[in-house]
Every structure is written in structure tokens, then in C-alpha cells.
Protein backbone atom coordinates (compact mmCIF):
# COMPACT_ATOMS: atom_id res chain seq x y z
CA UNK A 1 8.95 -20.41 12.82
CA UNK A 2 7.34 -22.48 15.63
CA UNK A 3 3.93 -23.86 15.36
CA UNK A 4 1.57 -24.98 18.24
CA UNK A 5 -1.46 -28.05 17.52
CA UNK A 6 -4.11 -27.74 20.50
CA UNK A 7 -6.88 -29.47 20.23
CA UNK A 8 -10.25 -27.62 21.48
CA UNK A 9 -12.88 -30.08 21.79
CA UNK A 10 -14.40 -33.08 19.59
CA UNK A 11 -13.57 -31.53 15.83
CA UNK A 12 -11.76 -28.60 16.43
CA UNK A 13 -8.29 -27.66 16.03
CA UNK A 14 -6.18 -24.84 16.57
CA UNK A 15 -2.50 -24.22 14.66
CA UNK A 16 -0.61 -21.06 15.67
CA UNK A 17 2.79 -19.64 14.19
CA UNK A 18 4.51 -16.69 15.40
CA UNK A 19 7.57 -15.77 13.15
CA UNK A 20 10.64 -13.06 12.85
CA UNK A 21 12.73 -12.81 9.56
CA UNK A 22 15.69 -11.05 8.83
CA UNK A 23 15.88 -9.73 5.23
CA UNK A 24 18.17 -7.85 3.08
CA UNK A 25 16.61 -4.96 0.70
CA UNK A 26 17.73 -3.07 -1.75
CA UNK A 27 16.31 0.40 -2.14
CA UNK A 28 15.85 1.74 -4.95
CA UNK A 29 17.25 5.62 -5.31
CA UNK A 30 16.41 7.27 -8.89
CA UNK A 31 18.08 10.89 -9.84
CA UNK A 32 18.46 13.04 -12.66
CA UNK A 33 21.58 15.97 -13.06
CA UNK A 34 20.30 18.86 -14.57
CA UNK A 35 20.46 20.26 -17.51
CA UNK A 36 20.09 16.23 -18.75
CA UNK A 37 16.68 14.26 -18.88
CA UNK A 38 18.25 10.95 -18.06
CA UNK A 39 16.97 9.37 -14.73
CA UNK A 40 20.32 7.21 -12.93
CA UNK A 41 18.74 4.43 -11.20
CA UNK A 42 20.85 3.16 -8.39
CA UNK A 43 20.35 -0.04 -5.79
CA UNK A 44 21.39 0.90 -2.67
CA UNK A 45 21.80 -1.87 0.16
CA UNK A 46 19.02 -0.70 2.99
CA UNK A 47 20.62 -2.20 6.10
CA UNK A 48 18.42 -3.99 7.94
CA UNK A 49 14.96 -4.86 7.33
CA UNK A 50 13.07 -7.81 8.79
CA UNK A 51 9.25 -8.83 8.92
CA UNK A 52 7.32 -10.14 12.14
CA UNK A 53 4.03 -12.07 12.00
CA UNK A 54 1.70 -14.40 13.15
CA UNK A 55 -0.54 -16.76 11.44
CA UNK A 56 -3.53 -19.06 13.59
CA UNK A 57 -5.71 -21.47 11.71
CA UNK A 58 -9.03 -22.54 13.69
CA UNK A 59 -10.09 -25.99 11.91
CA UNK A 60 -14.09 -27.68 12.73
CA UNK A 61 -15.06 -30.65 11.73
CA UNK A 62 -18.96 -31.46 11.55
CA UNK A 63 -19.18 -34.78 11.13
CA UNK A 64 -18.44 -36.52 8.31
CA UNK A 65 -19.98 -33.83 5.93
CA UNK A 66 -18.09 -30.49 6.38
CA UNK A 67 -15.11 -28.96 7.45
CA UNK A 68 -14.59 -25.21 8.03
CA UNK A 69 -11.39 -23.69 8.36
CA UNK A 70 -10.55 -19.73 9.49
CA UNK A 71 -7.09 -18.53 8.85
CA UNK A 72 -6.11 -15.26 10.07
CA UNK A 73 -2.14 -13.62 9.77
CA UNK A 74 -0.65 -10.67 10.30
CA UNK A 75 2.89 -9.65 9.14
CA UNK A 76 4.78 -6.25 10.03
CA UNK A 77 7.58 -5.54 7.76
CA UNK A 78 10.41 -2.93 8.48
CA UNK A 79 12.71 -1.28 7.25
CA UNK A 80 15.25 0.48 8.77
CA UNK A 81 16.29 4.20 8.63
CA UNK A 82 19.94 4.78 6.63
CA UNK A 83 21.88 7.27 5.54
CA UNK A 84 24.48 6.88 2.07
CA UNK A 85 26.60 8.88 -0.03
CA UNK A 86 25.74 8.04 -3.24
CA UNK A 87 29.08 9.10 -5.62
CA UNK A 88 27.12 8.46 -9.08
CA UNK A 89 26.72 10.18 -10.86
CA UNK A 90 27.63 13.24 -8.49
CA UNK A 91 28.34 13.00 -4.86
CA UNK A 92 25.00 13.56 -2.34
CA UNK A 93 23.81 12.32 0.55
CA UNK A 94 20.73 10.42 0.54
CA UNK A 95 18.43 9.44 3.80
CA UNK A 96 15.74 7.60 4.14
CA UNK A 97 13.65 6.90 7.92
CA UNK A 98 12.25 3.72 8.98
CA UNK A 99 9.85 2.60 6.80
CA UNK A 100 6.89 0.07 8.18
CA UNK A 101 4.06 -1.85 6.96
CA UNK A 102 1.52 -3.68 8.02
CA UNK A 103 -0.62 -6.24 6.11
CA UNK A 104 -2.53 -9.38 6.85
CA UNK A 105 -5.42 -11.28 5.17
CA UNK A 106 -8.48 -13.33 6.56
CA UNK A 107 -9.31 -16.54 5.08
CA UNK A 108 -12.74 -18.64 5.42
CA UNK A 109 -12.15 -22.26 3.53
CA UNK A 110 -15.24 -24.71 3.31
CA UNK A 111 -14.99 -28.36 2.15
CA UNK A 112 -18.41 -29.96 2.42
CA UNK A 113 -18.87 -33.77 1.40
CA UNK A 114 -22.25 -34.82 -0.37
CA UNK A 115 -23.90 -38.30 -1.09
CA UNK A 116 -24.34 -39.60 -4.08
């Protein structure tokens, strides 16, 4: 994770983060063997999967009675496509394809100072 500090102008502030994680998942793969009901619920290690992402934070300070801050971020996460024999409870072949996401959030924060 590396972050950056620039300063715009008199009050203002920017912080930026750009970010790659590696991650391990386990998939879930449920089954059932006819003629039974029960479901077999096995975790399967997914291979790779890793999220990207950025995050910037835009800080203003108005004098002495306010400060707004903006945070914005942005995270893609991945998974990638494998293929396993599963041997439990009978033998088949399970695939799955690359899986993504995206997600991100925007933030306004406000901390105002008043007189007494």
C-alpha cells in the first residue's frame, strides 16, 4: 500500500492509496447424490484471487470552524477461473470461470466547531 500527502493550497489536502492484494479463497461447492436429500458441502481451495483498489481522501479546512473531508475508493476483487475433481462423495469434475467484482463507496465527513 503506498500513500501520497500533497498539499493543494492554504487548507487543503490530498491522500491517495493505490493497493494490490493477494488472497486465498475457498469456494464453496454444495452437491447432493440422488436418490438421497443430503446436500455434501465441500471447501475447495480457488487458486488465486486477489483485490486491486484505490482510495483518495480530499481534506478542507475553513478556518478554524469546519473541516470537510471527501473519501472516495474503489476495490476490484477477482477470482480466478479453476477446474477440480472433487472425489466426495462421487468423483466429478467441477469448473468454475473468473469471477469479478467491483465495489466502492463515497464518503462526505463534516466536523464543524461552534462557540460557546
Amino acid at each position: 500500500m503506498n500513500w501520497a500527502i500533497n498539499k493543494l493550497g492554504a487548507g487543503v489536502s490530498l491522500w491517495s492509496c493505490l493497493s494490490q492484494r493477494d488472497t486465498s479463497y475457498d469456494y464453496p461447492i454444495s452437491r447432493t447424490v440422488p436418490p438421497s436429500n443430503l446436500i455434501y458441502a465441500i471447501f475447495q481451495n480457488a487458486g488465486r484471487s486477489y483485490s486491486t483498489g484505490m482510495e483518495i481522501v480530499l481534506s478542507h479546512t475553513f478556518g478554524k470552524w469546519a473541516n470537510l473531508s471527501l473519501n472516495l475508493n474503489g476495490y476490484r476483487n477477482t477470482i480466478e477461473a479453476f477446474t477440480v475433481e472433487n472425489r466426495y462423495p462421487v468423483g466429478s469434475i467441477f469448473r468454475l470461470p473468473e469471477q469479478q467484482i467491483t465495489s466502492g463507496s463515497v464518503k462526505l465527513n463534516g466536523l464543524f466547531s461552534f462557540d460557546e
